[in-house]
C-alpha atoms as a PDB file:
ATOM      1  CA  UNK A   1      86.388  14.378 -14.799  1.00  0.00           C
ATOM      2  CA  UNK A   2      84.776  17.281 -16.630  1.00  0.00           C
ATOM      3  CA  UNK A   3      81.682  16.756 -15.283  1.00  0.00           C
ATOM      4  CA  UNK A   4      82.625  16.639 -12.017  1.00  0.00           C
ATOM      5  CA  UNK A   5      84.628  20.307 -12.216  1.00  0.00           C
ATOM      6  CA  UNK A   6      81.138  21.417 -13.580  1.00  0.00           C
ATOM      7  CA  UNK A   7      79.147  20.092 -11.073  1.00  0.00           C
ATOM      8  CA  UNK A   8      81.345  21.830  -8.767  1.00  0.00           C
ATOM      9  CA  UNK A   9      81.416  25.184 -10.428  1.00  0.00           C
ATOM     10  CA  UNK A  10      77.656  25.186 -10.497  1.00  0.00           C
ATOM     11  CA  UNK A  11      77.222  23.971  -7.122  1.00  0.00           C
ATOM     12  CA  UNK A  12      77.696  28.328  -5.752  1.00  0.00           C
ATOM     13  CA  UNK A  13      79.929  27.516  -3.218  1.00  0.00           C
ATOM     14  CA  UNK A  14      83.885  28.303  -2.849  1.00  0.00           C
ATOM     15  CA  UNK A  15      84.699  25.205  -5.082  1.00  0.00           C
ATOM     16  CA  UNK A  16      83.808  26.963  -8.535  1.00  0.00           C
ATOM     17  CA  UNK A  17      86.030  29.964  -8.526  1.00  0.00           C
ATOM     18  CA  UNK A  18      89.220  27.866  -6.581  1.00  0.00           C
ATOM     19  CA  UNK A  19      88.821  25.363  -9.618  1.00  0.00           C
ATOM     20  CA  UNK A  20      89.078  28.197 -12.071  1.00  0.00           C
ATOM     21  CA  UNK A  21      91.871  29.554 -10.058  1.00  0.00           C
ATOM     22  CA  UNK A  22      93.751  26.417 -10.077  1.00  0.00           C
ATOM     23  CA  UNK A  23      93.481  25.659 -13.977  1.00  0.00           C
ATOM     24  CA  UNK A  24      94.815  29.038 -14.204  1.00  0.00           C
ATOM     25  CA  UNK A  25      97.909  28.128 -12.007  1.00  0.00           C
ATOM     26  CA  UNK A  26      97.909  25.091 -14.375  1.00  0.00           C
ATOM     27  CA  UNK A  27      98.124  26.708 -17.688  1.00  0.00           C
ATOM     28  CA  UNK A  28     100.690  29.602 -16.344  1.00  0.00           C
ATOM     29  CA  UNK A  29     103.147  27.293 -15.195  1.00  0.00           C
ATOM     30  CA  UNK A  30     102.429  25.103 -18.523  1.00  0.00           C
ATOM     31  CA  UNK A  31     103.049  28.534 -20.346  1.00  0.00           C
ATOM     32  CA  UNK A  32     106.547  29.001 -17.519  1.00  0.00           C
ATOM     33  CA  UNK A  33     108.035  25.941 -18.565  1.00  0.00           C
ATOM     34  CA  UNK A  34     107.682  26.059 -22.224  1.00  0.00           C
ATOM     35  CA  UNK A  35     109.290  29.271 -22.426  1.00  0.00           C
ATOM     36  CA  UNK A  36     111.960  27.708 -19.826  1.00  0.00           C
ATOM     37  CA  UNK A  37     112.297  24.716 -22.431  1.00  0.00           C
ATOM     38  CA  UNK A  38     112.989  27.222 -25.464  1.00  0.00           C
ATOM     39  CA  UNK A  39     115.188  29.470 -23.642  1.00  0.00           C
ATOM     40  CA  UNK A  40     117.119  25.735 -23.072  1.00  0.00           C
ATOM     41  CA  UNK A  41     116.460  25.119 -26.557  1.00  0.00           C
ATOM     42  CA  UNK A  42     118.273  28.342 -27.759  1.00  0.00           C
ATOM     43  CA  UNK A  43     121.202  28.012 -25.893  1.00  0.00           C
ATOM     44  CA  UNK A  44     122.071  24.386 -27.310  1.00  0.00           C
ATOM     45  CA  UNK A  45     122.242  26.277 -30.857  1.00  0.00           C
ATOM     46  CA  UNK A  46     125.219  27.680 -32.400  1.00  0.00           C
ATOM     47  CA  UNK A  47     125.520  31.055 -32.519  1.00  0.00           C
ATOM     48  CA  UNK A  48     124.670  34.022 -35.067  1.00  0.00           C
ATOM     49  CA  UNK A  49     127.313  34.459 -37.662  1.00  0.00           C
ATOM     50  CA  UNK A  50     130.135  37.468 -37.037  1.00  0.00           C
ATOM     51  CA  UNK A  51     130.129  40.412 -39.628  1.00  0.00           C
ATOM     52  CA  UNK A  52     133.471  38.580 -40.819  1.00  0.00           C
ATOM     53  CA  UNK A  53     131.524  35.729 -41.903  1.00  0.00           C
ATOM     54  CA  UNK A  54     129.569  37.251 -44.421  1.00  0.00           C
ATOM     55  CA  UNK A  55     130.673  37.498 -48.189  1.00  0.00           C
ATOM     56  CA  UNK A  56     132.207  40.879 -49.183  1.00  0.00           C
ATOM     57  CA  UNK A  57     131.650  42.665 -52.769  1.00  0.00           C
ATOM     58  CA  UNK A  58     134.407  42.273 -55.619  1.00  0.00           C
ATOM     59  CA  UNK A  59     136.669  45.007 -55.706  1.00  0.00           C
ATOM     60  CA  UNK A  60     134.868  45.913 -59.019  1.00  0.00           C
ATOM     61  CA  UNK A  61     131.587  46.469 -57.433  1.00  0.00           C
ATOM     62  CA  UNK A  62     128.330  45.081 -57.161  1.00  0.00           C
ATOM     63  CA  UNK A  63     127.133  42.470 -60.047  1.00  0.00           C
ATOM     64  CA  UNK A  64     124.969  44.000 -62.442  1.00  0.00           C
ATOM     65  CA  UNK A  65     122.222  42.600 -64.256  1.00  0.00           C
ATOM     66  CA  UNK A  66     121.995  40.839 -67.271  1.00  0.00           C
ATOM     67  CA  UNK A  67     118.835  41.524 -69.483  1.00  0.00           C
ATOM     68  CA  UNK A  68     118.348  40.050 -72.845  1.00  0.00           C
ATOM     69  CA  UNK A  69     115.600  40.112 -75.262  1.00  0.00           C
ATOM     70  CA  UNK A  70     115.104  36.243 -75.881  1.00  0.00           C
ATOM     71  CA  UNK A  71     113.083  34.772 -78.849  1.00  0.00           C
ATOM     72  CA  UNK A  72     111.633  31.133 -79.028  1.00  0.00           C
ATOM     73  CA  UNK A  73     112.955  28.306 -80.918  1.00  0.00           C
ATOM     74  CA  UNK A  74     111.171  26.934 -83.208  1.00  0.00           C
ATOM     75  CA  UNK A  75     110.221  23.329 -82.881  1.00  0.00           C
ATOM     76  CA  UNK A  76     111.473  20.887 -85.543  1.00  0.00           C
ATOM     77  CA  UNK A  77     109.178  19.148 -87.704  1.00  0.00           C
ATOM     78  CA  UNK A  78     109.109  15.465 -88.554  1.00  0.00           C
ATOM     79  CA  UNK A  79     110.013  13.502 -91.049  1.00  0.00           C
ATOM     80  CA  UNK A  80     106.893  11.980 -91.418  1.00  0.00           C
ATOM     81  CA  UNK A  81     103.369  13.195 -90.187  1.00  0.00           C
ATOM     82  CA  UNK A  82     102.594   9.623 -88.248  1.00  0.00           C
ATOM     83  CA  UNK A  83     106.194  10.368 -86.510  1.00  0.00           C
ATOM     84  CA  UNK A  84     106.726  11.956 -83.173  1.00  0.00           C
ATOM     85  CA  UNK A  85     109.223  13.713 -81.902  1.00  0.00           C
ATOM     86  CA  UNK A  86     111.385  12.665 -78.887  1.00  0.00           C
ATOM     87  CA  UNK A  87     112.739  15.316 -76.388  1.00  0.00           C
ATOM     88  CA  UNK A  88     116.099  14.540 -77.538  1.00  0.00           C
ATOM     89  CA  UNK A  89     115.006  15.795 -80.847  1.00  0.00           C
ATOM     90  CA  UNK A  90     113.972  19.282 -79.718  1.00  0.00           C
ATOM     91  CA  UNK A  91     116.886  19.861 -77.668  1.00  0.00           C
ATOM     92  CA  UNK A  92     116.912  21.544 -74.329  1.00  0.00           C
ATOM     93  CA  UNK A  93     116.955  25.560 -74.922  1.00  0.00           C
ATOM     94  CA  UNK A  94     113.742  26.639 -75.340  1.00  0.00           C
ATOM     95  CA  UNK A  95     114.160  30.299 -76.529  1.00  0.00           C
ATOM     96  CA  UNK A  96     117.818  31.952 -77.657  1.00  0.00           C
ATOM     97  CA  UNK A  97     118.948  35.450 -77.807  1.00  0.00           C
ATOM     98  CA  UNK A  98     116.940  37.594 -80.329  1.00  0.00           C
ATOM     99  CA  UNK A  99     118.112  39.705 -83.234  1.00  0.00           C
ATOM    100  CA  UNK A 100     116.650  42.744 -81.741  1.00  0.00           C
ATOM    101  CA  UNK A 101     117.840  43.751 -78.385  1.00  0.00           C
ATOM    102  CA  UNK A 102     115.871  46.845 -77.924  1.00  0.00           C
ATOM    103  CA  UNK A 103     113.209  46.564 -75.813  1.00  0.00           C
ATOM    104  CA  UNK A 104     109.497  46.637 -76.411  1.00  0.00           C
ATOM    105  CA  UNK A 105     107.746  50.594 -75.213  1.00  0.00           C
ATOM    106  CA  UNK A 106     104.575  51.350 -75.423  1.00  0.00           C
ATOM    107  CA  UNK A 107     103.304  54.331 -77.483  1.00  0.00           C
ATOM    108  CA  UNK A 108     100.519  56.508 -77.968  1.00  0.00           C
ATOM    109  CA  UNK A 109      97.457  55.146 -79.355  1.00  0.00           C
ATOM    110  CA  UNK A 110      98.824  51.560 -79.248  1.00  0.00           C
ATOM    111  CA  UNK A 111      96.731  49.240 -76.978  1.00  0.00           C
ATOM    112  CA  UNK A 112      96.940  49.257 -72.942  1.00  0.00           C
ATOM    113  CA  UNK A 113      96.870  46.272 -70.678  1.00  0.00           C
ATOM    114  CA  UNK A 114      94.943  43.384 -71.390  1.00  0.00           C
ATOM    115  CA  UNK A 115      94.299  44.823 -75.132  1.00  0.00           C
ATOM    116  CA  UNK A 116      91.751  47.307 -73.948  1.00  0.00           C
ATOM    117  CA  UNK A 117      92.636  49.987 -76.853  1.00  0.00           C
ATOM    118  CA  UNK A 118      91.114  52.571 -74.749  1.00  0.00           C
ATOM    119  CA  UNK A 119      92.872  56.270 -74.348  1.00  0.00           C
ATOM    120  CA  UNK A 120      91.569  56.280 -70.948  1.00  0.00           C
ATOM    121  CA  UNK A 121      89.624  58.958 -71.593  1.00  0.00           C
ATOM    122  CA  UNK A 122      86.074  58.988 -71.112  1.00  0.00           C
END
């Protein structure tokens, strides 16, 4: 089949360009009826939700959030070295609220990102 639509579009007569032409009209009215078919498609789904169906804030505002300076637990050791522990054993929270709750700032002189050290200056 292909060769024969190249055979006639190198043949320099009429044939050439009215193929062309015609696998134009071809992939337009492919291109017609798929956007047809969504359009179809679209119409067959329900429709956007209202204003009234979205949640509303509490009367006491928006919810803040929570932050919390969190510290690792420690695993457990066991009772004897050729023993393993289980994941039972070391339970299932892996850090717990710390001690301190003020958070971490960075100061003068103390190290940047990556523990470069460096005052940025040059």
């Amino acid at each position: 089949m292909y060769r024969t639509l190249e055979q006639l579009a190198a043949a320099g007569s009429m044939a050439g360009p009215i193929v062309i032409v015609v696998c134009g009209l071809l992939v337009t009215a492919a291109l017609v009826g798929a956007v047809r078919l969504g359009i179809g498609v679209r119409r067959r789904e329900s429709a956007p939700p209202r204003r009234s169906d979205h949640p509303v804030l509490p009367r006491t505002g928006p919810v803040r959030e929570e932050r919390q300076m969190r510290e690792p637990n420690e695993v457990p050791l066991a009772a004897d070295e050729g023993d393993r522990l289980t994941p039972y054993q070391l339970g299932n929270a892996p850090t717990r609220p710390g001690g301190n709750q003020n958070r971490p700032r960075w100061r003068p002189g103390s190290s940047g990102s990556f523990g470069s050290g460096g005052g940025g200056a040059t």
